[in-house]
C-alpha atoms as a PDB file:
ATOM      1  CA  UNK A   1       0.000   0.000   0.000  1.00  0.00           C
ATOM      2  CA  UNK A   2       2.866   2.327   0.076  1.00  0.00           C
ATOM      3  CA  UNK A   3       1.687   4.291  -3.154  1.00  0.00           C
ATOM      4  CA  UNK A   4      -1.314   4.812  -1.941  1.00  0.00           C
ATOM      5  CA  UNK A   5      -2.823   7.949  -0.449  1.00  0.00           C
ATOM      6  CA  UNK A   6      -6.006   8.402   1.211  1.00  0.00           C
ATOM      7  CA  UNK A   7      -7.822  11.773   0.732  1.00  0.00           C
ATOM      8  CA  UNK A   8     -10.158  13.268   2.967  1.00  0.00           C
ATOM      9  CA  UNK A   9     -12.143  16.152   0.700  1.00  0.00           C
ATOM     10  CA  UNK A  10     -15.325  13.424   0.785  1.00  0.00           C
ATOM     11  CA  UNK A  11     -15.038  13.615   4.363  1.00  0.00           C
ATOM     12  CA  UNK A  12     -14.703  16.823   4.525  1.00  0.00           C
ATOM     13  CA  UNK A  13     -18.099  18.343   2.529  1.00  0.00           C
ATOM     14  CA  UNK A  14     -20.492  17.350   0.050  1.00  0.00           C
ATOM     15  CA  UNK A  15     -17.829  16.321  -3.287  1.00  0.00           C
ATOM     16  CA  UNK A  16     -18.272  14.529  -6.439  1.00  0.00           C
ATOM     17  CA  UNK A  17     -20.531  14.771  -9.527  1.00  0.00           C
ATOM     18  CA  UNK A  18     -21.290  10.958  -8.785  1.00  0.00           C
ATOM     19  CA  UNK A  19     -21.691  10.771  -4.983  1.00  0.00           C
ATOM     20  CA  UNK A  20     -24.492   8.983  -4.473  1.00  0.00           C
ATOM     21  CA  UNK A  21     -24.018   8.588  -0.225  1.00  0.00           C
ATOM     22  CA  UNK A  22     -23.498  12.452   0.706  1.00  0.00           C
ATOM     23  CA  UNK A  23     -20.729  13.390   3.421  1.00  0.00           C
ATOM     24  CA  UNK A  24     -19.880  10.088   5.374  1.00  0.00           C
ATOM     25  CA  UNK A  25     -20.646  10.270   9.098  1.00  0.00           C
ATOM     26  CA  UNK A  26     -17.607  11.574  11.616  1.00  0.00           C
ATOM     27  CA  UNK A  27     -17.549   7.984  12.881  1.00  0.00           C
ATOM     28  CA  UNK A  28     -17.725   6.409   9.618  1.00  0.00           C
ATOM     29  CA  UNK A  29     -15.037   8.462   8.319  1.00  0.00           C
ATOM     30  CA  UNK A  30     -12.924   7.380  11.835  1.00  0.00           C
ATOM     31  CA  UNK A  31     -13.560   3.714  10.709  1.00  0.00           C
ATOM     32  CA  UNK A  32     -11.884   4.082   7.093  1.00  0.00           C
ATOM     33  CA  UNK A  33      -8.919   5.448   8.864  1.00  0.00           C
ATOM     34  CA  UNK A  34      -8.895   2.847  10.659  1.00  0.00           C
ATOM     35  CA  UNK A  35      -9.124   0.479   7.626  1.00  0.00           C
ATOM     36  CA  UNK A  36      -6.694   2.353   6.011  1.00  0.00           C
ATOM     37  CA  UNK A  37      -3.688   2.268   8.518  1.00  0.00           C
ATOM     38  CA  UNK A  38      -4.708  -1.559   9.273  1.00  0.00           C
ATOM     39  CA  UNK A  39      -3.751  -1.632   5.452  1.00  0.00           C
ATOM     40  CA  UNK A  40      -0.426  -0.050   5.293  1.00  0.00           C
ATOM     41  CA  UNK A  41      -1.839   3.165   4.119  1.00  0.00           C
ATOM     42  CA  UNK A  42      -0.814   6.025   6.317  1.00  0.00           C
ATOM     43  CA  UNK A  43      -0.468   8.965   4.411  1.00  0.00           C
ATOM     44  CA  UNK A  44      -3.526  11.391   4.163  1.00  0.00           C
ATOM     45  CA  UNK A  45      -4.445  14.109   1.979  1.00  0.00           C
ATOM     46  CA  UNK A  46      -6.198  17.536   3.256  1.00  0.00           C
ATOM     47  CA  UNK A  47      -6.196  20.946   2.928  1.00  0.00           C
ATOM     48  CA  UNK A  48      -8.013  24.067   4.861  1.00  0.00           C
ATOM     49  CA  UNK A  49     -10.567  24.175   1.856  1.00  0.00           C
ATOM     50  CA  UNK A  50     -11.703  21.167   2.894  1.00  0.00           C
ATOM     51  CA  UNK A  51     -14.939  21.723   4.602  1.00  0.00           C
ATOM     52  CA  UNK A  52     -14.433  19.728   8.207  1.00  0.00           C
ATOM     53  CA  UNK A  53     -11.446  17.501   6.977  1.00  0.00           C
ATOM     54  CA  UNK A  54      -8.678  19.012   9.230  1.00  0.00           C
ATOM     55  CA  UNK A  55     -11.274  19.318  12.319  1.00  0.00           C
ATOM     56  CA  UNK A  56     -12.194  15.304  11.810  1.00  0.00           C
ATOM     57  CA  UNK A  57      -8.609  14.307  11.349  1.00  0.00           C
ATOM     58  CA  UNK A  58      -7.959  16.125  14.799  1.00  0.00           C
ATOM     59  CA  UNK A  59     -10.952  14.209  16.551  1.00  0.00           C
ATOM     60  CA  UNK A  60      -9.160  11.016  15.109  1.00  0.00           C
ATOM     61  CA  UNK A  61      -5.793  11.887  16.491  1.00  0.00           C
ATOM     62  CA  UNK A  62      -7.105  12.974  19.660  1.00  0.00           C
ATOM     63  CA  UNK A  63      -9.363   9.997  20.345  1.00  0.00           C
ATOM     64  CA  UNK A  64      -7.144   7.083  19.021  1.00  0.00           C
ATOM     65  CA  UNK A  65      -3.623   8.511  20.066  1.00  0.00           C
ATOM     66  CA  UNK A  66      -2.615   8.559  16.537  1.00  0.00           C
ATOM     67  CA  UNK A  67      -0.183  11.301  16.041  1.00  0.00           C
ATOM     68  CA  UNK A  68       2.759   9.512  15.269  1.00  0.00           C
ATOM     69  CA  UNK A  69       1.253   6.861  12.784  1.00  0.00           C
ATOM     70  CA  UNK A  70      -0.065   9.602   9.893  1.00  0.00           C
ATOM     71  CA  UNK A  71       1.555  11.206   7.873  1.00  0.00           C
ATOM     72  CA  UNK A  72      -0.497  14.114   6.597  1.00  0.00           C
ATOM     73  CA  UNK A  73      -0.240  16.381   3.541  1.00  0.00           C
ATOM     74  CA  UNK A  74      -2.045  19.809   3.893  1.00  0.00           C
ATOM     75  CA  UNK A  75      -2.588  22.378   1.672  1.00  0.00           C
ATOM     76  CA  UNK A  76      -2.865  26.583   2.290  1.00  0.00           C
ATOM     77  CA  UNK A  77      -6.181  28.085   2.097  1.00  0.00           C
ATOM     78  CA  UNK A  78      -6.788  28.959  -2.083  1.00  0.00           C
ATOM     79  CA  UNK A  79      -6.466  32.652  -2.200  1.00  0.00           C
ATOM     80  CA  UNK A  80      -5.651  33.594   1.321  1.00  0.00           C
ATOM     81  CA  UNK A  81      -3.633  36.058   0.581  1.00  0.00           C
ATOM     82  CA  UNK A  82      -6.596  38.574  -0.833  1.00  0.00           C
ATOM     83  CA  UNK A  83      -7.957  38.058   2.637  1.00  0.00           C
ATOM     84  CA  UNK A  84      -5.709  38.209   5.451  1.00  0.00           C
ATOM     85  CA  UNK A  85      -3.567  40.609   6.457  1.00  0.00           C
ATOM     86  CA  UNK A  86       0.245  40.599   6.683  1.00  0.00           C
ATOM     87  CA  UNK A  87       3.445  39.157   5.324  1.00  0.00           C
ATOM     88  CA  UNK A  88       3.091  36.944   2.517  1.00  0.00           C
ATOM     89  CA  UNK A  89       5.395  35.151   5.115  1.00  0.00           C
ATOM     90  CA  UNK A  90       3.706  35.549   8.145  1.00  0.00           C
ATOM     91  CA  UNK A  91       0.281  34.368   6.613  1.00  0.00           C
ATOM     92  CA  UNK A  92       2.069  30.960   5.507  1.00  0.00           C
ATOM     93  CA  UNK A  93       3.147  30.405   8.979  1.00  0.00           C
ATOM     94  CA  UNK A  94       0.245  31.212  10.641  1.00  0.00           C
ATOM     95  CA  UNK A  95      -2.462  28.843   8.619  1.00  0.00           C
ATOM     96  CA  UNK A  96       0.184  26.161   8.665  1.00  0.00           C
ATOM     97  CA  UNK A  97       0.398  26.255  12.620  1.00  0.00           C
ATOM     98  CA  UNK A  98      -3.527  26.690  12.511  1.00  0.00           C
ATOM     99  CA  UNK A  99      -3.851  22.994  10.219  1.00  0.00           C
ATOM    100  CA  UNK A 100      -1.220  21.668  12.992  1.00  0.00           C
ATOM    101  CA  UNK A 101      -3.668  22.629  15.689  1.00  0.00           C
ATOM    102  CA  UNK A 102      -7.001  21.721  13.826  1.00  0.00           C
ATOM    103  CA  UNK A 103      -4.901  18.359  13.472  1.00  0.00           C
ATOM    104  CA  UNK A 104      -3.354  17.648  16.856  1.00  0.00           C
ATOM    105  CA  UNK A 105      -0.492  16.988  15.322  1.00  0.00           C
ATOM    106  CA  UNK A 106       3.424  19.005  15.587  1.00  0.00           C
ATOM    107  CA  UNK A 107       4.570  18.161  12.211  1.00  0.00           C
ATOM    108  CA  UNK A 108       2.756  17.904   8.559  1.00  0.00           C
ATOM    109  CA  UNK A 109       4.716  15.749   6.340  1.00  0.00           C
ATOM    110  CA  UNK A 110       4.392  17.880   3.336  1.00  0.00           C
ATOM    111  CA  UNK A 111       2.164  21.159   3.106  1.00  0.00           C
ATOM    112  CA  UNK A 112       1.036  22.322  -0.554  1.00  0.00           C
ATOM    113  CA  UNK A 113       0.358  25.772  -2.251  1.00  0.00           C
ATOM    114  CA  UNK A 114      -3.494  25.030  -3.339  1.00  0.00           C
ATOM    115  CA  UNK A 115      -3.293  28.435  -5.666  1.00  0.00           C
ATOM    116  CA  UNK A 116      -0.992  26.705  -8.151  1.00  0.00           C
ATOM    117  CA  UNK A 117      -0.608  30.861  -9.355  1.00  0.00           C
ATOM    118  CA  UNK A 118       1.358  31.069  -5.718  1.00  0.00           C
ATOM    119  CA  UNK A 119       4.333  29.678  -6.862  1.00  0.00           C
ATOM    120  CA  UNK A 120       5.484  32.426  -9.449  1.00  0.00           C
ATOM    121  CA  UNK A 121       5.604  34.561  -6.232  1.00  0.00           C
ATOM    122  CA  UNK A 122       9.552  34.610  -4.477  1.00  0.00           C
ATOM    123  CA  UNK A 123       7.391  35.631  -0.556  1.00  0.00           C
ATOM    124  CA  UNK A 124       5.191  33.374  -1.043  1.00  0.00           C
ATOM    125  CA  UNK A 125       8.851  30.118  -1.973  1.00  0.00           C
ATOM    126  CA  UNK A 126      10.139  32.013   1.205  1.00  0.00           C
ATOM    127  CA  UNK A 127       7.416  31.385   3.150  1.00  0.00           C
ATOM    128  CA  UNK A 128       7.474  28.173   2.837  1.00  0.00           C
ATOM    129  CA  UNK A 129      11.277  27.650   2.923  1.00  0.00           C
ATOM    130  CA  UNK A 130      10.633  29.194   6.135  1.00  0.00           C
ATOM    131  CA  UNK A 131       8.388  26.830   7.841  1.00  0.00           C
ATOM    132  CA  UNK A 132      10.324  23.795   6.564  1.00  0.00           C
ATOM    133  CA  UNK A 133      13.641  25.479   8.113  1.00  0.00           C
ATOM    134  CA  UNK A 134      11.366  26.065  11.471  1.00  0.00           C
ATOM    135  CA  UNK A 135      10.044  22.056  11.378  1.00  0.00           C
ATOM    136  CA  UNK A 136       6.692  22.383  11.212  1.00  0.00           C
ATOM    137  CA  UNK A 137       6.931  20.852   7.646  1.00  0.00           C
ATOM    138  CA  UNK A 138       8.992  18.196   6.489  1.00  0.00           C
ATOM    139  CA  UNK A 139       8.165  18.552   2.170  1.00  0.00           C
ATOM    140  CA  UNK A 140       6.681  21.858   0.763  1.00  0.00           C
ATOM    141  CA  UNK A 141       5.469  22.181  -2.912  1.00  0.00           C
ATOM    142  CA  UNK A 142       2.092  22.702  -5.059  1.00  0.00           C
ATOM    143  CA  UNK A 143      -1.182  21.040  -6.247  1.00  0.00           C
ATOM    144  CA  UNK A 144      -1.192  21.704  -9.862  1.00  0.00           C
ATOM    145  CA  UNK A 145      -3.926  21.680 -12.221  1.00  0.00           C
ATOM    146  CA  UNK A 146      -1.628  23.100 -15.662  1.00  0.00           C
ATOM    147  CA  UNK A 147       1.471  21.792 -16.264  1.00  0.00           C
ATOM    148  CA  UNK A 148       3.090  25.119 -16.734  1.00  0.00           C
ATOM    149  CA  UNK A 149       2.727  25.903 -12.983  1.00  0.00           C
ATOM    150  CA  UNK A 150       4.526  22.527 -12.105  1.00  0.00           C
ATOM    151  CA  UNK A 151       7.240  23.524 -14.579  1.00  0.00           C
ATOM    152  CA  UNK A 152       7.722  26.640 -13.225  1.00  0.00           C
ATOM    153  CA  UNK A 153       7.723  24.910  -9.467  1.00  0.00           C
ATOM    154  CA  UNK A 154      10.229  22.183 -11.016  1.00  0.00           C
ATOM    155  CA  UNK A 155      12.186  25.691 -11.804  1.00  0.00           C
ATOM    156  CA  UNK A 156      12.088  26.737  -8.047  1.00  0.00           C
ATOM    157  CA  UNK A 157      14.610  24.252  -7.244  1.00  0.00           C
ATOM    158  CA  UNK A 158      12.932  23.784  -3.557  1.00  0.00           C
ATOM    159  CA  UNK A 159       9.875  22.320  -4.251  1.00  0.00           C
ATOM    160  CA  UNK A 160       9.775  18.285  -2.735  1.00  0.00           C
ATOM    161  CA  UNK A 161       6.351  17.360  -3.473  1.00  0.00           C
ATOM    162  CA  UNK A 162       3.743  17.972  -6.132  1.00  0.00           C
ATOM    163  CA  UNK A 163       0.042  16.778  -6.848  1.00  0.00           C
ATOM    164  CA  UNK A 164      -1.431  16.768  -9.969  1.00  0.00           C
ATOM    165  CA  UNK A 165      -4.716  15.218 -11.618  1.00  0.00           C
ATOM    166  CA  UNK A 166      -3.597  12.163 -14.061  1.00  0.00           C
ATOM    167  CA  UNK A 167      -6.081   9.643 -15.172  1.00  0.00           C
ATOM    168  CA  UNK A 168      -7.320   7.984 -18.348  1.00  0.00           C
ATOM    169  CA  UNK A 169      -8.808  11.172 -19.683  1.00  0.00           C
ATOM    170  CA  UNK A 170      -5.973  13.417 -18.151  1.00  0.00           C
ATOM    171  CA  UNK A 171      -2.661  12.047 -19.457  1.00  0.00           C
ATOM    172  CA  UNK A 172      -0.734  15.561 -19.535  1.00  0.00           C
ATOM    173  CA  UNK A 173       1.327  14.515 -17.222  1.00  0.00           C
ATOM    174  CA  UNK A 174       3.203  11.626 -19.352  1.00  0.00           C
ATOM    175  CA  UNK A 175       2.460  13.529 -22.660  1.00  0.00           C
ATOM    176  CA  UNK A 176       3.914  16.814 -21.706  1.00  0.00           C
ATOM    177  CA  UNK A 177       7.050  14.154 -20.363  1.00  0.00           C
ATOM    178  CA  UNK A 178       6.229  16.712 -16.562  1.00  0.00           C
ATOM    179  CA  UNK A 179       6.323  13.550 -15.048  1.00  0.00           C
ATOM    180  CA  UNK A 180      10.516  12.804 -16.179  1.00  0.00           C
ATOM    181  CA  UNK A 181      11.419  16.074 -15.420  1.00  0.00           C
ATOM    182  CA  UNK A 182      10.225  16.056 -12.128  1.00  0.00           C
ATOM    183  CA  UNK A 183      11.819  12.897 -11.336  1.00  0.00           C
ATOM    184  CA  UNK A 184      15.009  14.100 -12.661  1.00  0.00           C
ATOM    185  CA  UNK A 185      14.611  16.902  -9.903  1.00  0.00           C
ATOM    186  CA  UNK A 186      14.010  14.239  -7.323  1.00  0.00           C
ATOM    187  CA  UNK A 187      10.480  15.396  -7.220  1.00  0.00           C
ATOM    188  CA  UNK A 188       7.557  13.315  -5.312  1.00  0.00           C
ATOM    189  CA  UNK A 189       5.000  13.248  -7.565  1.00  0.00           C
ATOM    190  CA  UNK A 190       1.217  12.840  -6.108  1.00  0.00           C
ATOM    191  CA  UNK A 191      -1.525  11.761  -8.837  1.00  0.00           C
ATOM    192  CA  UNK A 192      -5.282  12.945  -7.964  1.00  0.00           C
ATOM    193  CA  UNK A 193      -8.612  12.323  -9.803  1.00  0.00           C
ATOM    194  CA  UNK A 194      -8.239   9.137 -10.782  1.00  0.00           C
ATOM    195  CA  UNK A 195     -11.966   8.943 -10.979  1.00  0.00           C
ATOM    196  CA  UNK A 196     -12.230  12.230 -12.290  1.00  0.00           C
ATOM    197  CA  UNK A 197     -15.224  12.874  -9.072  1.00  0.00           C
ATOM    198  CA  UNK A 198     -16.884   9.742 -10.783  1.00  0.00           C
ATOM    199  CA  UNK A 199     -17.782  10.637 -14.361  1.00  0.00           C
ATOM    200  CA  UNK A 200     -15.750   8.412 -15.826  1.00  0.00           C
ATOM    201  CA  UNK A 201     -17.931   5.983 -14.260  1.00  0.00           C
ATOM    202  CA  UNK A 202     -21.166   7.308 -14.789  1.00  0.00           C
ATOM    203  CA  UNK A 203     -23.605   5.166 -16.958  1.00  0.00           C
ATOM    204  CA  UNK A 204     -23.775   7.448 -20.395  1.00  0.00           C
ATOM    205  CA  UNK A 205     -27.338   8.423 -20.151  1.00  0.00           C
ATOM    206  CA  UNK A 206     -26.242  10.070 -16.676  1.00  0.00           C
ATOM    207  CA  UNK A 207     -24.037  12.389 -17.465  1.00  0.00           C
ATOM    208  CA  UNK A 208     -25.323  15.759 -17.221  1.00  0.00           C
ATOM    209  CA  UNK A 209     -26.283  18.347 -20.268  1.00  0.00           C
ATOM    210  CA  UNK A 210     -23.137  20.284 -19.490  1.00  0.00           C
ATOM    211  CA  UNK A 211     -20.454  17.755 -19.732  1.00  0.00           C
ATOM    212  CA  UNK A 212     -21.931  16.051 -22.481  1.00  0.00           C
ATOM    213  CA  UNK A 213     -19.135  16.365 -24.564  1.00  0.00           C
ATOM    214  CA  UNK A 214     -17.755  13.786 -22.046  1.00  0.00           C
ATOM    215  CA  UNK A 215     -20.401  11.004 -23.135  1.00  0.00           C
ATOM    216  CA  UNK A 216     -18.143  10.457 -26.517  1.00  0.00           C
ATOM    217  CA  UNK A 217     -15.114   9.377 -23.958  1.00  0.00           C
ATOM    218  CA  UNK A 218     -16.824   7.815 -21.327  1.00  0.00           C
ATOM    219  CA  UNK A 219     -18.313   5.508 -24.143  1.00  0.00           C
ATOM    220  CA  UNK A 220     -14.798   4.836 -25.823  1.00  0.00           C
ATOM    221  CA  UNK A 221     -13.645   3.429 -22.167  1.00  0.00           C
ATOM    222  CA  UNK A 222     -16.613   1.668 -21.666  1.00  0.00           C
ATOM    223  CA  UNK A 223     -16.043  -0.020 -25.148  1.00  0.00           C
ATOM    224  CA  UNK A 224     -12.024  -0.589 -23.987  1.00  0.00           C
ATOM    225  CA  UNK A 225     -13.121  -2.297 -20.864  1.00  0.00           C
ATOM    226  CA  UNK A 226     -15.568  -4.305 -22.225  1.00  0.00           C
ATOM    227  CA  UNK A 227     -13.132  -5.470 -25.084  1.00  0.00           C
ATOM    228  CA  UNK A 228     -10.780  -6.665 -22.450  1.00  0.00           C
ATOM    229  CA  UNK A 229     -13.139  -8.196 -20.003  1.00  0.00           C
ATOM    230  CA  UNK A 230     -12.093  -6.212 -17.112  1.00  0.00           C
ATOM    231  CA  UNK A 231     -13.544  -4.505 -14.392  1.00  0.00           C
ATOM    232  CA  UNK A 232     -13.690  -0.698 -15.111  1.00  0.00           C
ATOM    233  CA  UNK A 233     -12.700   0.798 -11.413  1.00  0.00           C
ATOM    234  CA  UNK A 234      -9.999  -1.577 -11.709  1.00  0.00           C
ATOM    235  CA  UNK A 235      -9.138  -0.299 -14.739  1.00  0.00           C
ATOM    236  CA  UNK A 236      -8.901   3.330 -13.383  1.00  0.00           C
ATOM    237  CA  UNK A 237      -6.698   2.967 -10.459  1.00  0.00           C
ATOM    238  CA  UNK A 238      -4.176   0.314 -12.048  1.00  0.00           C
ATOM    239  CA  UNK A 239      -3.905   3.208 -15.048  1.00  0.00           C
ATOM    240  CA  UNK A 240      -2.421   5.681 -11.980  1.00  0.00           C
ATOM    241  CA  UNK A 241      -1.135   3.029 -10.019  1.00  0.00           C
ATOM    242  CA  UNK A 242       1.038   1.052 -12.191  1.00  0.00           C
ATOM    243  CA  UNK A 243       2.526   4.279 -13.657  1.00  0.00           C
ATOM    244  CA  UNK A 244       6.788   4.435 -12.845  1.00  0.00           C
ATOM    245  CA  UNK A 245       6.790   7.728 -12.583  1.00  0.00           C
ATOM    246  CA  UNK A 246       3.878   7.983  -9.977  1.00  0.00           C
ATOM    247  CA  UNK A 247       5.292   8.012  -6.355  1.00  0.00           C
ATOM    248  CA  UNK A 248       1.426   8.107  -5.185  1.00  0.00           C
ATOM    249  CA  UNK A 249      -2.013   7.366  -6.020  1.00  0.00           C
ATOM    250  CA  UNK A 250      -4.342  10.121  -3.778  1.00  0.00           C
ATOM    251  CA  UNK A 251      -8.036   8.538  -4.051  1.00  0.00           C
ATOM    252  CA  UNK A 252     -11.070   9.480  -1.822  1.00  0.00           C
ATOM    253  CA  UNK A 253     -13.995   7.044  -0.928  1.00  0.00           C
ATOM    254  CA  UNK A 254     -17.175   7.969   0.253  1.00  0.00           C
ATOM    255  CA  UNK A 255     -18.037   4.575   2.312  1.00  0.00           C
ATOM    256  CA  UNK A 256     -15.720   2.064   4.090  1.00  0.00           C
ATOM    257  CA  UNK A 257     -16.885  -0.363   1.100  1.00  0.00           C
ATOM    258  CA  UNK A 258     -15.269   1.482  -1.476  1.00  0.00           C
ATOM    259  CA  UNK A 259     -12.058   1.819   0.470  1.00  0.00           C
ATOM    260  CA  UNK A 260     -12.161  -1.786   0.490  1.00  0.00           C
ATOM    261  CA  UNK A 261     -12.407  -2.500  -2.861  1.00  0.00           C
ATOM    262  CA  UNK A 262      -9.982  -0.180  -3.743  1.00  0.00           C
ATOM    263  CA  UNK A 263      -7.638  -1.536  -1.565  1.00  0.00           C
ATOM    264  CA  UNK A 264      -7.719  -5.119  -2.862  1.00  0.00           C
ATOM    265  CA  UNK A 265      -7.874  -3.642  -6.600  1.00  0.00           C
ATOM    266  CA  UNK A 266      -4.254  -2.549  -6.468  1.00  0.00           C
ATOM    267  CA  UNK A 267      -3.092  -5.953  -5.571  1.00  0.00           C
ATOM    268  CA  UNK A 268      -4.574  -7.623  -8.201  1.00  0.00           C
ATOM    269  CA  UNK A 269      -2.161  -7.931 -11.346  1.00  0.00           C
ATOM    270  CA  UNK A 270      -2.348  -5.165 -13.981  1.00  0.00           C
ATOM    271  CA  UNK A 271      -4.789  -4.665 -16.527  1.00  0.00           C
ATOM    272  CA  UNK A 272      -3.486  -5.779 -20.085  1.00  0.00           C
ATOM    273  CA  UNK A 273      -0.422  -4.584 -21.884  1.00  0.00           C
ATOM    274  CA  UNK A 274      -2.767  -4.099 -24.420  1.00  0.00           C
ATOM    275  CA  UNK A 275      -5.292  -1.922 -23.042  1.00  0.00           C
ATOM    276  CA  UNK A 276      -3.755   0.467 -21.476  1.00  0.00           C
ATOM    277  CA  UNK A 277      -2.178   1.146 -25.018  1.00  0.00           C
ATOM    278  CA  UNK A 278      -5.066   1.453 -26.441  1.00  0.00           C
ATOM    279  CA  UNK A 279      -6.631   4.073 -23.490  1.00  0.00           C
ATOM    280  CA  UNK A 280      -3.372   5.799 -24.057  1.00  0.00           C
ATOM    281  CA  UNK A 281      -3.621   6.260 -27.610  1.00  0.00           C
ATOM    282  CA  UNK A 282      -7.698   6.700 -27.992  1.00  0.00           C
ATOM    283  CA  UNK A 283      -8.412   8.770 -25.126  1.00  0.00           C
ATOM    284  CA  UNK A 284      -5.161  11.486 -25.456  1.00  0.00           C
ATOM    285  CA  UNK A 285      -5.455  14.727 -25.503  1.00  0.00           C
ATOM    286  CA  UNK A 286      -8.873  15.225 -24.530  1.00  0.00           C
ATOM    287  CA  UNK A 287      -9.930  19.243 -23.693  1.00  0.00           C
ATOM    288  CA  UNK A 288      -9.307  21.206 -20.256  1.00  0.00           C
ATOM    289  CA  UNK A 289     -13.296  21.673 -20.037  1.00  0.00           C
ATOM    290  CA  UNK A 290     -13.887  18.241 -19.876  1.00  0.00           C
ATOM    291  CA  UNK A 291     -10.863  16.982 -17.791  1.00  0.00           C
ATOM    292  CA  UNK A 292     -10.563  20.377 -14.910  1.00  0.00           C
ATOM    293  CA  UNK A 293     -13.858  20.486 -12.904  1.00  0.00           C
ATOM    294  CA  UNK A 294     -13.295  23.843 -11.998  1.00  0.00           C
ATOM    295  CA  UNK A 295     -14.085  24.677 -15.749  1.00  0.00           C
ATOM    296  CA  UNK A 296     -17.289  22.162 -15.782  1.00  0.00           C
ATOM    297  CA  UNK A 297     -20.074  24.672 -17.103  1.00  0.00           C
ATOM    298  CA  UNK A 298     -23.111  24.521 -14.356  1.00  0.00           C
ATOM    299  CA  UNK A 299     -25.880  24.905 -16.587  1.00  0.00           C
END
């Protein structure tokens, strides 16, 4: 399970274009912690923005003694600096020792700029240099959602960790070849939206008037999976998974079920050679509308 990485934004608020269970219950969210760490999996993936997420990991620390056994990955609040006041410096340190409180814990094991746009800005590298000098962090670096920003943070020559989306319909990260030049920089590289919230799943009659440019895809994988007899979830994660250049898979869950499942899906063999040539080469280079959810139309 070392690859994998549980995130928490489910747990956190109401996520997903295909959640059909809502926001999981505080102690049914403590239960697929527990699941997870009983299954080798003991990094976690937050952030400020995530609704409740940093309060309920806090409740779990405090109430199972578990301080020592996560290792957590936060992220600063999107946009904070338009609405606090101070240093560009002062700001980093003071929501990063606010996530440490909400947390319980003395130490994040990596904390993440969630405005990708923060890391053109030299206070902004500083701060964080700072609170990795001070040890309240361990890694600093970026969720990305263009390549260009994780180029330019590749640049920076500081950054240890960065997240990106990367799934069947979001291959920019092996196309662009971002993924070999952050490894030649000794980069951690963390893979989100394998799922892309669920609409890769969704049965094609589902899918909603304003991603209906997705249907086209979502049938082409559909066809893929059916060609090669294999189970489409599986499918999705072994596409992230199985990837060299992927340190770790970051997947949510909305029930202990799913965590389940998922978990015994990445130790079954990989999918065929053969498909995941053929996802690679039929579903490339599909657009940024369908593939960003912050671009998804609402109407």
């Amino acid at each position: 399970m070392a690859k994998l990485c549980l995130g928490t934004v489910q747990f956190g608020m109401q996520y997903g274009i295909y959640n059909k269970y809502g926001q999981p219950s505080m102690e049914d969210c403590f239960e697929m912690f527990d699941i997870a760490l009983d299954s080798g999996i003991n990094k976690i993936d937050t952030a400020a923005a995530y609704g409740i997420a940093e309060e309920l990991i806090g409740k779990y620390v405090h109430r199972r003694g578990k301080s020592n056994d996560l290792e957590i990955i936060s992220k600063l609040r999107p946009n904070v600096l338009d609405v606090e006041s101070g240093t560009p410096q002062q700001i980093i340190r003071a929501q990063a020792v606010r996530s440490l409180r909400r947390m319980n814990i003395e130490l994040l094991d990596g904390y993440l700029l969630h405005t990708p746009e923060y890391i053109y800005n030299s206070d902004i590298l500083e701060g964080l240099q700072n609170i990795k000098k001070e040890g309240l962090v361990k890694n600093i670096g970026v969720s990305i959602y263009d390549i260009k920003e994780g180029d330019a943070a590749i640049n920076t020559g500081i950054v240890d960790y960065i997240q990106l989306p990367y799934s069947v319909f979001d291959q920019r990260g092996m196309i662009d070849e971002f993924f070999v030049k952050a490894k030649q920089s000794n980069i951690t590289i963390y893979c989100r939206s394998a799922f892309l919230q669920g609409l890769i799943l969704m049965n094609e009659n589902e899918i909603p008037m304003h991603l209906i440019d997705a249907k086209k895809y979502v049938t082409i994988f559909n066809e893929l999976v059916q060609k090669y007899d294999v189970n489409a979830i599986d499918t999705l994660i072994h596409f992230v998974y199985d990837n060299e250049y992927i340190d770790y898979l970051v997947f949510g869950v909305d029930t202990k079920e799913q965590l389940k499942y998922d978990i015994e899906a990445v130790k079954k063999k990989s999918m065929p050679v053969e498909l995941m040539t053929e996802i690679e080469d039929k579903l490339k280079n599909i657009g940024k509308s369908i593939i960003i959810p912050s671009l998804w139309k609402k109407n």
